[in-house]
Protein backbone atom coordinates (compact mmCIF):
# COMPACT_ATOMS: atom_id res chain seq x y z
CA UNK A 1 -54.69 87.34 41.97
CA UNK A 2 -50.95 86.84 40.15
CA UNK A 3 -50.73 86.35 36.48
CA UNK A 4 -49.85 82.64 37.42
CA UNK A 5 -52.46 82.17 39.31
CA UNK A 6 -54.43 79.37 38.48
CA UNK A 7 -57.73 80.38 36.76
CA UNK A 8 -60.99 79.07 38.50
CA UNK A 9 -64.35 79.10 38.64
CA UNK A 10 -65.90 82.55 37.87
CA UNK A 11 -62.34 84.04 36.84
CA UNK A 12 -63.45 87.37 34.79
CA UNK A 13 -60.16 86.62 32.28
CA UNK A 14 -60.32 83.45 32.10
CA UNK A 15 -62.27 82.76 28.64
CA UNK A 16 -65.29 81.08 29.91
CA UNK A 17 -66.52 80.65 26.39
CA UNK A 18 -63.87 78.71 24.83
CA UNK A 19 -61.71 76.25 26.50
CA UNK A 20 -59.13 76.07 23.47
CA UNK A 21 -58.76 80.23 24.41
CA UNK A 22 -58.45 79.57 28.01
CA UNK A 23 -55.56 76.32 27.86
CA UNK A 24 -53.61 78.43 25.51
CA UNK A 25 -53.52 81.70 28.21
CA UNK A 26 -52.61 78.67 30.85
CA UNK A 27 -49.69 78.01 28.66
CA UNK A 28 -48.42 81.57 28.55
CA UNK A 29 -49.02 81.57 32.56
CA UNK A 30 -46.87 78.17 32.75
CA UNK A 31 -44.24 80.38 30.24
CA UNK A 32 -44.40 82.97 32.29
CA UNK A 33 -44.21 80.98 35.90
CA UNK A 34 -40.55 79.03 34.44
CA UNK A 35 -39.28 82.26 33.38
CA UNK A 36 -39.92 83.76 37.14
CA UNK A 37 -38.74 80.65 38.86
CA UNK A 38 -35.55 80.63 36.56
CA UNK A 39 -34.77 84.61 37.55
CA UNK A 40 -35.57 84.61 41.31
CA UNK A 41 -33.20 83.50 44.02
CA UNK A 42 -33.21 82.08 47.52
CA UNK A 43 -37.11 82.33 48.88
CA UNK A 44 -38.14 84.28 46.04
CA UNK A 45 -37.60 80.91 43.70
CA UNK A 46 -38.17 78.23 45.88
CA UNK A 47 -42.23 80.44 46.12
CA UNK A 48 -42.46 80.61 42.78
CA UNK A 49 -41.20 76.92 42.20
CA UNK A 50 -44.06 75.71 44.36
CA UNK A 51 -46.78 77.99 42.63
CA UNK A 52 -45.07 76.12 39.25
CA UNK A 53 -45.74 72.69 40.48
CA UNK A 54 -49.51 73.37 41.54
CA UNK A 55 -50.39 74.94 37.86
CA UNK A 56 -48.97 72.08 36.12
CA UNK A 57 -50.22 69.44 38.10
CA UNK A 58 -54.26 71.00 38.43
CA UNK A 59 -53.92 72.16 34.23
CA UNK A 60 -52.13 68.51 33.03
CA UNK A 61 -55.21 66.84 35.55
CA UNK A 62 -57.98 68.90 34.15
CA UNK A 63 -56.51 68.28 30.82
CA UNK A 64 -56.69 65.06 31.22
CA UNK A 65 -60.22 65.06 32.34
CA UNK A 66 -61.82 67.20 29.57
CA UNK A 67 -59.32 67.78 26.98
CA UNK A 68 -58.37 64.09 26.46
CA UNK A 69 -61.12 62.47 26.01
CA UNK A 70 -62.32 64.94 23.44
CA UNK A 71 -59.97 64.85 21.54
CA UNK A 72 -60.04 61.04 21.81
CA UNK A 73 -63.07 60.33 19.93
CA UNK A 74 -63.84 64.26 18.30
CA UNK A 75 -60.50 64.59 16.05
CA UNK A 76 -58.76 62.50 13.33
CA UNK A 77 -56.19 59.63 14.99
CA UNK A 78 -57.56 60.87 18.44
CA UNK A 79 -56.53 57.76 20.23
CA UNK A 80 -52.61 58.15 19.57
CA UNK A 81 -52.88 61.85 19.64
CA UNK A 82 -54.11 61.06 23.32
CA UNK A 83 -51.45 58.53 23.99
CA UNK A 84 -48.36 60.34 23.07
CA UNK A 85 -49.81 63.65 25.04
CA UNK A 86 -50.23 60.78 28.15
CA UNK A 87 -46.89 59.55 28.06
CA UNK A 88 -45.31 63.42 27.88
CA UNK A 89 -47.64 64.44 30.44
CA UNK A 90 -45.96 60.99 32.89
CA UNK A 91 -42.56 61.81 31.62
CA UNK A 92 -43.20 65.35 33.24
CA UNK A 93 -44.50 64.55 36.08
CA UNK A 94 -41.36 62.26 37.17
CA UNK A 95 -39.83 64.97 36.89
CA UNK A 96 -41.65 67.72 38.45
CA UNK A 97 -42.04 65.00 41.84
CA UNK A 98 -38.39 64.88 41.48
CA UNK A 99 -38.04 68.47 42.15
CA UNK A 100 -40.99 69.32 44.24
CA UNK A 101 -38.79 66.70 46.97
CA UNK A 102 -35.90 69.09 46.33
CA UNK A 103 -34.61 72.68 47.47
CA UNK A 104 -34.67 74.93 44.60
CA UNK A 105 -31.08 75.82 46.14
CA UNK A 106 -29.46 72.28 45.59
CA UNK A 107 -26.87 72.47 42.79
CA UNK A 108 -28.58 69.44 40.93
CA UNK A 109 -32.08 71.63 40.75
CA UNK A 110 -31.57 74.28 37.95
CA UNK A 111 -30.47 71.37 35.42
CA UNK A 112 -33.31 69.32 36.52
CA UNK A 113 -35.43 72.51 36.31
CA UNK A 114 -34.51 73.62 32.86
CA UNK A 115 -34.62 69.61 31.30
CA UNK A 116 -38.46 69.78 32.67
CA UNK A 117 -39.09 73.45 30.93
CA UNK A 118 -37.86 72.00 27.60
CA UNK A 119 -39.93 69.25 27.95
CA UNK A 120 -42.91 70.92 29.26
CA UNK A 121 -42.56 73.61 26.40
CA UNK A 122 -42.65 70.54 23.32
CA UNK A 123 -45.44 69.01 25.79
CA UNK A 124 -46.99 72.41 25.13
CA UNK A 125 -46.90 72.49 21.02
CA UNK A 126 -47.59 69.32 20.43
CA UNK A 127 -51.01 69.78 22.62
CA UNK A 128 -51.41 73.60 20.61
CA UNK A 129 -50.44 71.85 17.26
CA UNK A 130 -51.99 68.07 17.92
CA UNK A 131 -54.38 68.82 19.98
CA UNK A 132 -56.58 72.20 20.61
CA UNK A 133 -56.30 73.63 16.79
CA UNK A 134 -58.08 69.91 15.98
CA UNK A 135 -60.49 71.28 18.86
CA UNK A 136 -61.43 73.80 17.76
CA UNK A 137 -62.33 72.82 14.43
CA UNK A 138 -64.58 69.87 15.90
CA UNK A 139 -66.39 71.22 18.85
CA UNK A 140 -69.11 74.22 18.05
CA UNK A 141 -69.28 77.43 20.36
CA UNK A 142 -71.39 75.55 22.88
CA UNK A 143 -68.85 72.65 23.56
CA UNK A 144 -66.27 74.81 23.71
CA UNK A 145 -68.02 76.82 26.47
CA UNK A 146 -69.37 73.79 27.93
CA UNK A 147 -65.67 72.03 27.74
CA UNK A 148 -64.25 75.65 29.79
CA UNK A 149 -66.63 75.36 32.10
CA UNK A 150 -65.81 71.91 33.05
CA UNK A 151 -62.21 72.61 32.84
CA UNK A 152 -62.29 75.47 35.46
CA UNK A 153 -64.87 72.65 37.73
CA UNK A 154 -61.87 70.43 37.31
CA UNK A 155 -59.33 72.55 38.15
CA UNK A 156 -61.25 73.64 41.34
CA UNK A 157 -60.44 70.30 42.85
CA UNK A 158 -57.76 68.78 41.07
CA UNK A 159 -54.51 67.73 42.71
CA UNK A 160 -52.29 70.52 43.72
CA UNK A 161 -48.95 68.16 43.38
CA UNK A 162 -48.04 65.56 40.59
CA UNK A 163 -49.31 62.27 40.65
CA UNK A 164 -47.48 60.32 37.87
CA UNK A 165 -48.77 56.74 36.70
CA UNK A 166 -52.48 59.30 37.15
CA UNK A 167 -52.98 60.02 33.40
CA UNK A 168 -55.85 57.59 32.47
CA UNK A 169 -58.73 55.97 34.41
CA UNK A 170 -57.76 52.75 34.13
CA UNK A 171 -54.64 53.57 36.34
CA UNK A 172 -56.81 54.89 39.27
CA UNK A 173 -57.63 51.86 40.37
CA UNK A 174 -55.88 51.01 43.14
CA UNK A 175 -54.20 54.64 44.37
CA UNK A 176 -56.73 55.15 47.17
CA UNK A 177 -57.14 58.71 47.78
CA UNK A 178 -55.44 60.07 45.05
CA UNK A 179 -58.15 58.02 43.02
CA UNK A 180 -60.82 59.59 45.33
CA UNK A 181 -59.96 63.12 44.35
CA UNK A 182 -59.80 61.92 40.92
CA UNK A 183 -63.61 60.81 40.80
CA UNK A 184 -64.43 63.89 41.96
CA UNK A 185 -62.86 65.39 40.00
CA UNK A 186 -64.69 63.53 36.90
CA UNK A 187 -67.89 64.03 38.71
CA UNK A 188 -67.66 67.64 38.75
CA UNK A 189 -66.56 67.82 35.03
CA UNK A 190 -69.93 65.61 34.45
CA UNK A 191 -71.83 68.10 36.55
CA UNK A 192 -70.29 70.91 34.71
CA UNK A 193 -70.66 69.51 31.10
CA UNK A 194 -74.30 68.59 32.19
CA UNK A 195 -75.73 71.74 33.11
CA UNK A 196 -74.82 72.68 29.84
CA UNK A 197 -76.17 70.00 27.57
């Protein structure tokens, strides 16, 4: 497996034991991934674009799945702390549908590309910052183990491409399959969190 792979289930380095540890080494991955995608050329980029698109869309839905709602109703102002990660997290995904319908050779891409790696990068901090040191402090060793667990269950299935107008439940409603794959996507985070309770 790559570097910017995609952690899953039963991952030796992912860090099954604390979710905050494991969404931060996703972050250096995502790093990472726009730094390749910016060097490579031809082929090489328009593979590593691709590999780019499916992290960020299966992290931002798994995030959304466990993360969020944590952080909702665990930390201090959890409901607007949610909200302004949601509307980044849509903002982003315009953009990354944008260029996932492009070739990574079109002249309009590498702007595009490097306007979506600034915002992905404040998206980024103001989760680390807002979010996961908040996390941290709340949630005991167990949650956090639990909450990785169900992250890496979430991930498994998540969508591979990006979905915007997907960041909250009460949008599902009427997307047909992509709200399919969403359930089950919450039912294996339930399963996963359960197990554990």
């Amino acid at each position: 497996m790559s570097k910017t792979d995609t952690p899953q289930a039963g991952d030796d380095r992912a860090a099954d034991d604390d979710v905050v540890a494991l969404l931060m080494r996703q972050h250096g991955d995502i790093r990472n991934l726009f730094d390749e995608v910016e060097a490579a050329t031809g082929d090489e980029r328009q593979t590593a674009f691709h590999r780019l698109v499916r992290l960020l869309a299966v992290h931002e839905t798994a995030e959304e799945e466990v993360v969020h709602p944590f952080a909702r109703t665990n930390i201090s102002g959890g409901e607007q702390v949610v909200e302004d990660r949601l509307a980044e997290e849509r903002q982003a995904k315009e953009l990354l549908a944008t260029l996932d319908d492009m070739e990574t050779n079109d002249p309009t891409f590498m702007p595009r590309f490097l306007k979506l790696r600034a915002d992905v990068q404040e998206h980024a901090r103001a989760e680390e910052r807002y979010e996961f040191t908040h996390i941290k402090r709340a949630a005991g060793a167990g949650t956090l183990a639990a909450m990785a667990k169900a992250l890496k269950a979430a991930e498994a299935i998540a969508p591979t491409r990006p979905h915007p107008g997907v960041e909250s439940a009460a949008e599902n409603v009427a997307l047909g399959p992509i709200a399919a794959l969403v359930d089950r996507t919450r039912d294996a985070v339930r399963k996963a969190m359960s197990k554990d309770s």
